[in-house]
C-alpha atoms as a PDB file:
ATOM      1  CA  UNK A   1     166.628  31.099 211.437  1.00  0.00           C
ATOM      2  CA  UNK A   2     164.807  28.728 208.973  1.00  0.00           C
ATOM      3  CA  UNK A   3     161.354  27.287 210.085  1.00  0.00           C
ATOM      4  CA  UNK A   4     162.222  24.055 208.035  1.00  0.00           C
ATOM      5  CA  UNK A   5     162.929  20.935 208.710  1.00  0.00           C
ATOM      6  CA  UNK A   6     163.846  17.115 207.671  1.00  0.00           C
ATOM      7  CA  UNK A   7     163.441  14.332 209.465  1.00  0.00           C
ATOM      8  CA  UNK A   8     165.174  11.135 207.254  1.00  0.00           C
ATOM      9  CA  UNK A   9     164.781   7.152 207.686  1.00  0.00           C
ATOM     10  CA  UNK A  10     167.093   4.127 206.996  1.00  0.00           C
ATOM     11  CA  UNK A  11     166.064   1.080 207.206  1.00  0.00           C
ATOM     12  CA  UNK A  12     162.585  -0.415 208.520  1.00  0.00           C
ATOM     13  CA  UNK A  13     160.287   1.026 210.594  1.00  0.00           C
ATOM     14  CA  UNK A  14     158.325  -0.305 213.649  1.00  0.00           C
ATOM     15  CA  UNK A  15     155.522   2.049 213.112  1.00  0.00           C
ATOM     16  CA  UNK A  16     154.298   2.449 216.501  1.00  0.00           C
ATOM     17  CA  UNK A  17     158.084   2.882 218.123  1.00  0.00           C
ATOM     18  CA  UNK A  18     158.863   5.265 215.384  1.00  0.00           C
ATOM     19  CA  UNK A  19     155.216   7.121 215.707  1.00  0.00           C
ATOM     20  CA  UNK A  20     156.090   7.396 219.417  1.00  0.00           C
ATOM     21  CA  UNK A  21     159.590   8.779 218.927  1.00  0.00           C
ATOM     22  CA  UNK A  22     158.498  10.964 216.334  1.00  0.00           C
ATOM     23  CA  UNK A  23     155.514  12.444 219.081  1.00  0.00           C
ATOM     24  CA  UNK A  24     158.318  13.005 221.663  1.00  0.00           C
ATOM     25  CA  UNK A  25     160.892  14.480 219.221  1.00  0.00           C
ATOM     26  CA  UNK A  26     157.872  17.313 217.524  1.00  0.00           C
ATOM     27  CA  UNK A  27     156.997  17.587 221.581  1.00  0.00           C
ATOM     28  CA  UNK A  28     160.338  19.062 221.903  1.00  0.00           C
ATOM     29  CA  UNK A  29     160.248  21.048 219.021  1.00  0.00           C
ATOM     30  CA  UNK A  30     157.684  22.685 220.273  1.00  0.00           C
ATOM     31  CA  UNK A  31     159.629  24.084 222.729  1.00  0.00           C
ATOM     32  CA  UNK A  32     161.663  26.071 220.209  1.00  0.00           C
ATOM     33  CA  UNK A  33     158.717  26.831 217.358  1.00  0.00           C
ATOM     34  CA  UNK A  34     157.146  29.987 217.903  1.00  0.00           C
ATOM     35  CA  UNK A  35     153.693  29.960 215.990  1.00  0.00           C
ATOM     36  CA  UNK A  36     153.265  33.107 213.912  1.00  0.00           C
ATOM     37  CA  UNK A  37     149.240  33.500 215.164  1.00  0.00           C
ATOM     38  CA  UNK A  38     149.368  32.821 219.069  1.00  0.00           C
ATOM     39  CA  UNK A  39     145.278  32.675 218.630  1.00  0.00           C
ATOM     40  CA  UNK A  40     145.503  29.503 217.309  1.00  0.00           C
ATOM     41  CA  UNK A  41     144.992  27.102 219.977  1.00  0.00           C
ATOM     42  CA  UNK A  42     147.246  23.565 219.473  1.00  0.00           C
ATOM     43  CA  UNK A  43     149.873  22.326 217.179  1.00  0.00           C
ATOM     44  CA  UNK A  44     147.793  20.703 214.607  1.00  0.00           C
ATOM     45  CA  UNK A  45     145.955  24.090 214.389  1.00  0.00           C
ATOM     46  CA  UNK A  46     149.296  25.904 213.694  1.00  0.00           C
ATOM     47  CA  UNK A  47     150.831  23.097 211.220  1.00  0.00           C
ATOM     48  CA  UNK A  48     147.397  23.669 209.521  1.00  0.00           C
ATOM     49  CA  UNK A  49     147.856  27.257 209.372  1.00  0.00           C
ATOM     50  CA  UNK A  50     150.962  26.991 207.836  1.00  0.00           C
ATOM     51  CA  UNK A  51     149.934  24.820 204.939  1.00  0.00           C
ATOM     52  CA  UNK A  52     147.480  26.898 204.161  1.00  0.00           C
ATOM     53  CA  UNK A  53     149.869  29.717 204.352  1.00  0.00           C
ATOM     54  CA  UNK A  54     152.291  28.184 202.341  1.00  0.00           C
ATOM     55  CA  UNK A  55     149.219  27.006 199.529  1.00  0.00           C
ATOM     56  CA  UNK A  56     148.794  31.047 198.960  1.00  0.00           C
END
């Protein structure tokens, strides 16, 4: 299974809508995304990880 992912946009975007939909949409990702290092404690830790990881 690929740990990628797109998310596209047509059109204009009511920021704050679209920054809510986007929060509820990575929320249930979550669900489904297993992070590689269970130490690290929240999402933005893991995403963070992964850049790095992907910087190497």
């Amino acid at each position: 299974m690929s740990d990628k992912f797109t998310i596209k946009f047509k059109g204009i975007l009511d920021h704050a809508a679209t920054k809510k939909s986007i929060e509820q949409d990575i929320t249930k990702m979550e669900k489904y995304l297993k992070p590689r290092k269970s130490s690290l404690d929240s999402t933005k830790d893991i995403v963070k990880n992964n850049l790095a990881d992907k910087k190497k």
